[in-house]
C-alpha atoms as a PDB file:
ATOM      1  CA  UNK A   1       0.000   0.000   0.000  1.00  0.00           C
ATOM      2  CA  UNK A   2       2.631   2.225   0.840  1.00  0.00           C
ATOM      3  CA  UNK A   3       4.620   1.669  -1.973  1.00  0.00           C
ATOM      4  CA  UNK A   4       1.787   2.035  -4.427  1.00  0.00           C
ATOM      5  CA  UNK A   5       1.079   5.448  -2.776  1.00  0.00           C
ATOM      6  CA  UNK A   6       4.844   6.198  -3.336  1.00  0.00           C
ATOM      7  CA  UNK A   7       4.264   5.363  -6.796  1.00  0.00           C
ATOM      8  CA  UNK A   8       1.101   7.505  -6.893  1.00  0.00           C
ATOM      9  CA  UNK A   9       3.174  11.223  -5.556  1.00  0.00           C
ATOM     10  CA  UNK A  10       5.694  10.492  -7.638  1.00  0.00           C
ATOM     11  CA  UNK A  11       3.674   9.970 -10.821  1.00  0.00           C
ATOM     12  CA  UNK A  12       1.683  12.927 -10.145  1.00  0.00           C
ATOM     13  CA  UNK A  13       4.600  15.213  -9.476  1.00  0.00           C
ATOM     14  CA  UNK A  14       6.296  14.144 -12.558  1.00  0.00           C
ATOM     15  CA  UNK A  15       3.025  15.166 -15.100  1.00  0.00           C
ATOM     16  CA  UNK A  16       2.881  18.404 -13.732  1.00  0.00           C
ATOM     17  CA  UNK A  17       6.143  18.880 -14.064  1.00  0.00           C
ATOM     18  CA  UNK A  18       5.897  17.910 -17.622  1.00  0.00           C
ATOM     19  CA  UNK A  19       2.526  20.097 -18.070  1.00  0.00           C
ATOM     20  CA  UNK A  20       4.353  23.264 -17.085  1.00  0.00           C
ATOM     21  CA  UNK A  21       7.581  22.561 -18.965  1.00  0.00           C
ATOM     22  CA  UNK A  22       9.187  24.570 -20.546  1.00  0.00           C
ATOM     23  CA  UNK A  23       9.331  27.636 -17.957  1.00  0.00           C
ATOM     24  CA  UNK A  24       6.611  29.794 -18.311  1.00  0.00           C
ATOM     25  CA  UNK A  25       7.514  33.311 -16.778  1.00  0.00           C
ATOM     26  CA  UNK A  26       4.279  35.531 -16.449  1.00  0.00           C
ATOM     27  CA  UNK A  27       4.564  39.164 -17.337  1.00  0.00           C
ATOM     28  CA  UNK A  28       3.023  42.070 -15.708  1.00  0.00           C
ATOM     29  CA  UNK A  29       3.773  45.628 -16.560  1.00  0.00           C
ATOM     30  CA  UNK A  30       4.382  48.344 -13.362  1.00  0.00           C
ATOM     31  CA  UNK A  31       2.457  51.184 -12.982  1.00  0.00           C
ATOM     32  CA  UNK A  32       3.232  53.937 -15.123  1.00  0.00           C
ATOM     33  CA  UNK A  33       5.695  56.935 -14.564  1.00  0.00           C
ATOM     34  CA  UNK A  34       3.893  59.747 -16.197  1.00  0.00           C
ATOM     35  CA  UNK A  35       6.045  62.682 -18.057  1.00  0.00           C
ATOM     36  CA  UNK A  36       8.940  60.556 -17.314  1.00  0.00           C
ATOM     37  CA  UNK A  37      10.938  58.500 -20.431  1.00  0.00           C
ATOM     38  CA  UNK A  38      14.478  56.406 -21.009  1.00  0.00           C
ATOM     39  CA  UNK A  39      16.747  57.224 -23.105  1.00  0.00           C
ATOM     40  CA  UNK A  40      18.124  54.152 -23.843  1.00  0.00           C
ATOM     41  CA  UNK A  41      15.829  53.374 -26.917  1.00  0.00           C
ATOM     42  CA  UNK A  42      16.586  50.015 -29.061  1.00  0.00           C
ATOM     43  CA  UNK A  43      13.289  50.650 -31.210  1.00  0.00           C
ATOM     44  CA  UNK A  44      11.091  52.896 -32.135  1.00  0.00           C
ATOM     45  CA  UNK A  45       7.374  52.312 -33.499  1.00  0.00           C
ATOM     46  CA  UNK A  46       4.350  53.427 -34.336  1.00  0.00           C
ATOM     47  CA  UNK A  47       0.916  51.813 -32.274  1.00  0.00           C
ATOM     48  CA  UNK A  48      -2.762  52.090 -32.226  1.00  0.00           C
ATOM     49  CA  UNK A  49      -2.964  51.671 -28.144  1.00  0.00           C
ATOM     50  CA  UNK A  50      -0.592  51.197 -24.850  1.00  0.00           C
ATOM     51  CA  UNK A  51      -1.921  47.831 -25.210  1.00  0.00           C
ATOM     52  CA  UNK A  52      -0.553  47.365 -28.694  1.00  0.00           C
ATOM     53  CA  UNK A  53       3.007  48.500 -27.233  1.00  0.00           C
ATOM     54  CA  UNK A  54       3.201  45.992 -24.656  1.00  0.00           C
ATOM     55  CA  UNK A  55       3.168  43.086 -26.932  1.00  0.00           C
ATOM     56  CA  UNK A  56       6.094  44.860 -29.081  1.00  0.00           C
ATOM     57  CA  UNK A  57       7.838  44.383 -26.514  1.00  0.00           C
ATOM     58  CA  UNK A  58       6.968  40.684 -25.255  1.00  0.00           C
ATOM     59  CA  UNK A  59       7.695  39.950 -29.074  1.00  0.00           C
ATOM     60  CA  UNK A  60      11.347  41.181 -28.421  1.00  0.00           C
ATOM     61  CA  UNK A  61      13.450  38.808 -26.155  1.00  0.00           C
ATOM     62  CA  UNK A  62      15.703  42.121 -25.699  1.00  0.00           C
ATOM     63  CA  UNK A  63      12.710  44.704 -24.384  1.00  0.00           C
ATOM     64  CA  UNK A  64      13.036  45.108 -20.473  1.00  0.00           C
ATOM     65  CA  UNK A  65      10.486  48.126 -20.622  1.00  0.00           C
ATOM     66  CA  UNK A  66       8.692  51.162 -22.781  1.00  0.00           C
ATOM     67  CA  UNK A  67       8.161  54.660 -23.240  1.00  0.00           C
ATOM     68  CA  UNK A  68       4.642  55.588 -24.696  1.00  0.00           C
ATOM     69  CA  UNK A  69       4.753  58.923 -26.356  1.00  0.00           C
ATOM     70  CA  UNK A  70       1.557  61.156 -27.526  1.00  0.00           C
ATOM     71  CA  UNK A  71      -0.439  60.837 -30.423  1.00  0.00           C
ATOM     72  CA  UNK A  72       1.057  61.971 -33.376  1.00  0.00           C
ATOM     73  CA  UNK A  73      -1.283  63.507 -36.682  1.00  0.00           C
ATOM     74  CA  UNK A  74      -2.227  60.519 -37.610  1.00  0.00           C
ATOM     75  CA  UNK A  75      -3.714  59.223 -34.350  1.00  0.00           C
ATOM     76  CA  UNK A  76      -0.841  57.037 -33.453  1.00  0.00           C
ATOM     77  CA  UNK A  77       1.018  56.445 -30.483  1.00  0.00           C
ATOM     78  CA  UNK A  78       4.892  56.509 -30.225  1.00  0.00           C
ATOM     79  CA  UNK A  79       6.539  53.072 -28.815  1.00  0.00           C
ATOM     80  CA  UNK A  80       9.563  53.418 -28.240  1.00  0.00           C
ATOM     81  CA  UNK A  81      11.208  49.963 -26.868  1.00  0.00           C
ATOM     82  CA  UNK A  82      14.048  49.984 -24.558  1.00  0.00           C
ATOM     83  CA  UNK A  83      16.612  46.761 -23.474  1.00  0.00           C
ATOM     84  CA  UNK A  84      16.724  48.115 -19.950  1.00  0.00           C
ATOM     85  CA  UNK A  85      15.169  49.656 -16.942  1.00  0.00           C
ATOM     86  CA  UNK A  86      14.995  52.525 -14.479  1.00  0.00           C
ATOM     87  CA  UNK A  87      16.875  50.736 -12.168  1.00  0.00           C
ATOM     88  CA  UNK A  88      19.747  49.431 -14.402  1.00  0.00           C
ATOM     89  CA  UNK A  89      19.773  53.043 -16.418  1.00  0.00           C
ATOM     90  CA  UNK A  90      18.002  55.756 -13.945  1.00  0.00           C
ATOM     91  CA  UNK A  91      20.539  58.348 -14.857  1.00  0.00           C
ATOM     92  CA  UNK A  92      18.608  58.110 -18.494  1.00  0.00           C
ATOM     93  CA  UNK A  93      15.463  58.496 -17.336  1.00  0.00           C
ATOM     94  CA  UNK A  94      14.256  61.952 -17.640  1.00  0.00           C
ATOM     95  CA  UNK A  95      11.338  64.231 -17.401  1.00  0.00           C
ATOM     96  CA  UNK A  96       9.226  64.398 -20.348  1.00  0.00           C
ATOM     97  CA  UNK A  97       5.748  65.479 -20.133  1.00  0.00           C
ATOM     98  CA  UNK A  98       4.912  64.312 -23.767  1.00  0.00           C
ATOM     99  CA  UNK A  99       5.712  60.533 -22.409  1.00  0.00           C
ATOM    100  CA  UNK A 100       4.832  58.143 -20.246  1.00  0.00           C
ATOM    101  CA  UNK A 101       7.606  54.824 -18.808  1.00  0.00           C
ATOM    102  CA  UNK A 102       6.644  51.457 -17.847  1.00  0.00           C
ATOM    103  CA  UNK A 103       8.845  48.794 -17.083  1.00  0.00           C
ATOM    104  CA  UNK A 104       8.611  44.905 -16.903  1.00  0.00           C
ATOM    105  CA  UNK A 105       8.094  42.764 -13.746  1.00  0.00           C
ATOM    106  CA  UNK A 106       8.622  39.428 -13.973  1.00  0.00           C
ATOM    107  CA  UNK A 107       7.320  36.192 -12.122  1.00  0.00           C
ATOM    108  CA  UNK A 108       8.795  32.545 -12.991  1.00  0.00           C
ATOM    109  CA  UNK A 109       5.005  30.690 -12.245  1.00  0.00           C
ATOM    110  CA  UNK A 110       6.934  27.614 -12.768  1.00  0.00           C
ATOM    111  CA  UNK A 111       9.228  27.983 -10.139  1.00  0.00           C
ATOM    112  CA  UNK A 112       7.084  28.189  -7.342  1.00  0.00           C
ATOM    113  CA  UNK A 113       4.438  25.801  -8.284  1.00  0.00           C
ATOM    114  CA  UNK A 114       8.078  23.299  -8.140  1.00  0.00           C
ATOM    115  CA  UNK A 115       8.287  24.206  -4.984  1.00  0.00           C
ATOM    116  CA  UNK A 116       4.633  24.074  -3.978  1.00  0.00           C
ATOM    117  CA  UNK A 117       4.950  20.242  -5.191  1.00  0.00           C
ATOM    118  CA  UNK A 118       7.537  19.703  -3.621  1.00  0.00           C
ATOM    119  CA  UNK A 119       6.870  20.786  -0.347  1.00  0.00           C
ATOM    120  CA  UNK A 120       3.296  19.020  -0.627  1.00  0.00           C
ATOM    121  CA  UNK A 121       5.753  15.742  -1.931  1.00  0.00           C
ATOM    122  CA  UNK A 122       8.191  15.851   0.942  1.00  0.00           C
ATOM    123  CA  UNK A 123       5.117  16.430   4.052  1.00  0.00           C
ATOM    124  CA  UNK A 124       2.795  13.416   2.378  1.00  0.00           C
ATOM    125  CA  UNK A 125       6.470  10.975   2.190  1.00  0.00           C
ATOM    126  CA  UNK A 126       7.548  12.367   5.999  1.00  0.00           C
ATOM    127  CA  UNK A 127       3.893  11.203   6.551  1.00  0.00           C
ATOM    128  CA  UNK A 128       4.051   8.008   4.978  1.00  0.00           C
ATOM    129  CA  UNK A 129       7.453   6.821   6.191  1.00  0.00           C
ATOM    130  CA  UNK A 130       6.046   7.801   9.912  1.00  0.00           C
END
């Protein structure tokens, strides 16, 4: 009984494993710093929406964070990507009224829900060895 329960965690711990393979890493955007931009500019284009400016940059492996400048005549939005942050570059971040700065924050999902497992793995085995 015990070993088939063995058999059992272990099982389960390896398909989730496999489910969440390879590292997923979800992205969340901080909050903006209005009239602020950095200089340290990679790429520059034009978007319909903030929106359409965050996904620039999660297409480009290199984009840390983005300035989002004002309409322009033709009702677009400037995006200009950037390969680092305010905290690896603040003395290029200025004051710029016309822009607005967001950088990236990152969480490795993956990660934790290893640990989570694993920690659930370890108390049921200390349980069943008791």
């Amino acid at each position: 009984m015990r070993l088939c329960l063995l058999l059992f965690f272990s099982t389960v711990v390896y398909a989730v494993t496999r489910i969440v393979e390879p590292d997923f890493e979800g992205v969340n955007f901080a909050k903006a710093l209005f009239g602020q931009r950095l200089e340290k500019v990679f790429q520059e284009t034009a978007v319909d929406s903030e929106t359409s400016c965050q996904i620039q940059c999660l297409k480009r492996i290199r984009c840390l964070s983005y300035n989002l400048g004002t309409i322009n005549e033709k009702g677009k939005f400037t995006c200009q990507l950037c390969d680092s942050d305010r905290f690896t570059s603040h003395e290029n971040l200025t004051q710029d009224e016309k822009w607005l700065y967001r950088g990236m924050e990152v969480i490795n999902r993956t990660k934790k829900l290893k640990e989570i497992l694993l920690s659930c793995f370890s108390s049921s085995l200390q349980l069943f060895l008791s």
